[in-house]
C-alpha atoms as a PDB file:
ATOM      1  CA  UNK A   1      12.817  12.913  -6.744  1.00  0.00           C
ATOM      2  CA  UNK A   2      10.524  12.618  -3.499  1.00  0.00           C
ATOM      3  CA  UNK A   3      11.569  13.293  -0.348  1.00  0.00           C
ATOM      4  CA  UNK A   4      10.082  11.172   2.861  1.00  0.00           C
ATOM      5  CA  UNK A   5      10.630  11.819   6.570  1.00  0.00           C
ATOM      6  CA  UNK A   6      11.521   9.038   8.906  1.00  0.00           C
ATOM      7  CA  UNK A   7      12.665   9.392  12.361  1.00  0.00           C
ATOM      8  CA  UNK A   8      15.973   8.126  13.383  1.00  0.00           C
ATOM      9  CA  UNK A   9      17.251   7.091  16.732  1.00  0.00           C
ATOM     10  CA  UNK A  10      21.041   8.017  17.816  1.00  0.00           C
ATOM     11  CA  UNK A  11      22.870   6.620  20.997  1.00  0.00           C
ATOM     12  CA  UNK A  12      26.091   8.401  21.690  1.00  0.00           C
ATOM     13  CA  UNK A  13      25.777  10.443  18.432  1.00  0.00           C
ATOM     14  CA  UNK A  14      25.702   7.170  16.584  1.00  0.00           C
ATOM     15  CA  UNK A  15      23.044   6.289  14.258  1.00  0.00           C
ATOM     16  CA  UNK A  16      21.034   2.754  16.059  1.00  0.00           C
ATOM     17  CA  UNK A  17      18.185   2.091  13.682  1.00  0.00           C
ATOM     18  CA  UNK A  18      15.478   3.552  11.610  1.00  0.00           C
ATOM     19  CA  UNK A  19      12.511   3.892  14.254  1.00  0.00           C
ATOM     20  CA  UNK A  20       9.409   4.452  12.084  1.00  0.00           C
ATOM     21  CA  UNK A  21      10.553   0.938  10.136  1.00  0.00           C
ATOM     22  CA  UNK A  22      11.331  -0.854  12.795  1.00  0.00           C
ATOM     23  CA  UNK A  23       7.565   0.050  14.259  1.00  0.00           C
ATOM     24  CA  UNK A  24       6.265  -1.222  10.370  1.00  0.00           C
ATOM     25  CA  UNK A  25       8.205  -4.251  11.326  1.00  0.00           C
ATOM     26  CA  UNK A  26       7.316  -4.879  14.599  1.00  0.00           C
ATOM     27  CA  UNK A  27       3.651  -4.106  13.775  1.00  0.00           C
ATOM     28  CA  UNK A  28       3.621  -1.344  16.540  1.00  0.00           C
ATOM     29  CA  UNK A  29       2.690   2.730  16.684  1.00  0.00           C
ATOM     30  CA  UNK A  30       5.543   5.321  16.641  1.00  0.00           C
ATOM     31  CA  UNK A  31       5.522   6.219  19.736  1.00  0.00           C
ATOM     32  CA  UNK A  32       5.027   2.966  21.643  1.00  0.00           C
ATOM     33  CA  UNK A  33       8.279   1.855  19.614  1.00  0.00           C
ATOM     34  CA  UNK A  34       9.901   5.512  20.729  1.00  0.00           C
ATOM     35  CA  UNK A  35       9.191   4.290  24.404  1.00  0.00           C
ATOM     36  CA  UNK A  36      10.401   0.772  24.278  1.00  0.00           C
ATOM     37  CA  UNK A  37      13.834   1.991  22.735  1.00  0.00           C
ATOM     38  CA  UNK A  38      13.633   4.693  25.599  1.00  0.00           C
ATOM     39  CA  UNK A  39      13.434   2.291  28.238  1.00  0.00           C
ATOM     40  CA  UNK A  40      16.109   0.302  26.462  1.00  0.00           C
ATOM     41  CA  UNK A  41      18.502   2.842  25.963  1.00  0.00           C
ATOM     42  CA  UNK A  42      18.820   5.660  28.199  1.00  0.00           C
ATOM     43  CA  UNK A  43      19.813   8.871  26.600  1.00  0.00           C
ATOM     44  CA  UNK A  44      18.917   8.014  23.376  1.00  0.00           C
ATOM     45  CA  UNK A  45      18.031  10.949  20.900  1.00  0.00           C
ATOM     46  CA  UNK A  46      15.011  11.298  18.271  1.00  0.00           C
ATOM     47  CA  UNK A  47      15.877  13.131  15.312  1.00  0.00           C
ATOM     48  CA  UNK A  48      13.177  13.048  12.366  1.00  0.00           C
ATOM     49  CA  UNK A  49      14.866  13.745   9.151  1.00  0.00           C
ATOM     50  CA  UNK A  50      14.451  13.871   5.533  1.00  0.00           C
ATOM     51  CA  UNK A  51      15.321  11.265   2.632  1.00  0.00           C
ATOM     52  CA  UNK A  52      15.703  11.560  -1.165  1.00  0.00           C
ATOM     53  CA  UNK A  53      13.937   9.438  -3.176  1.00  0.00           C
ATOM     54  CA  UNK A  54      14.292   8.794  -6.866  1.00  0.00           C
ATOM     55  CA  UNK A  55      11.124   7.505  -8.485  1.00  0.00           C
ATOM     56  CA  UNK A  56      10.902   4.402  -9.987  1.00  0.00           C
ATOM     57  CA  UNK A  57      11.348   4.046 -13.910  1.00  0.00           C
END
């Protein structure tokens, strides 16, 4: 088992999207991607957080 951090944005409380993929996928840094979602949704909230992994057989 592995365990990776990502950090997750949450609107409301509710989860919106995975930001550290969505900056793979949009071929941008972390934080530039933290302040376009900023900018597109006020009070959103950055929580990094911790996954579990299995490995790959």
């Amino acid at each position: 088992m592995y365990k990776i951090k990502t950090v997750n944005a949450y609107v409301g409380g509710k989860f919106l999207c995975d930001v550290l993929q969505e900056a793979l996928n949009n071929n941008k840094m972390l934080g530039d991607m933290k302040k376009i979602l900023s900018a597109e949704y006020p009070g959103i909230e950055f929580r990094i957080e911790e996954k579990m992994i299995r490995k790959a057989v």
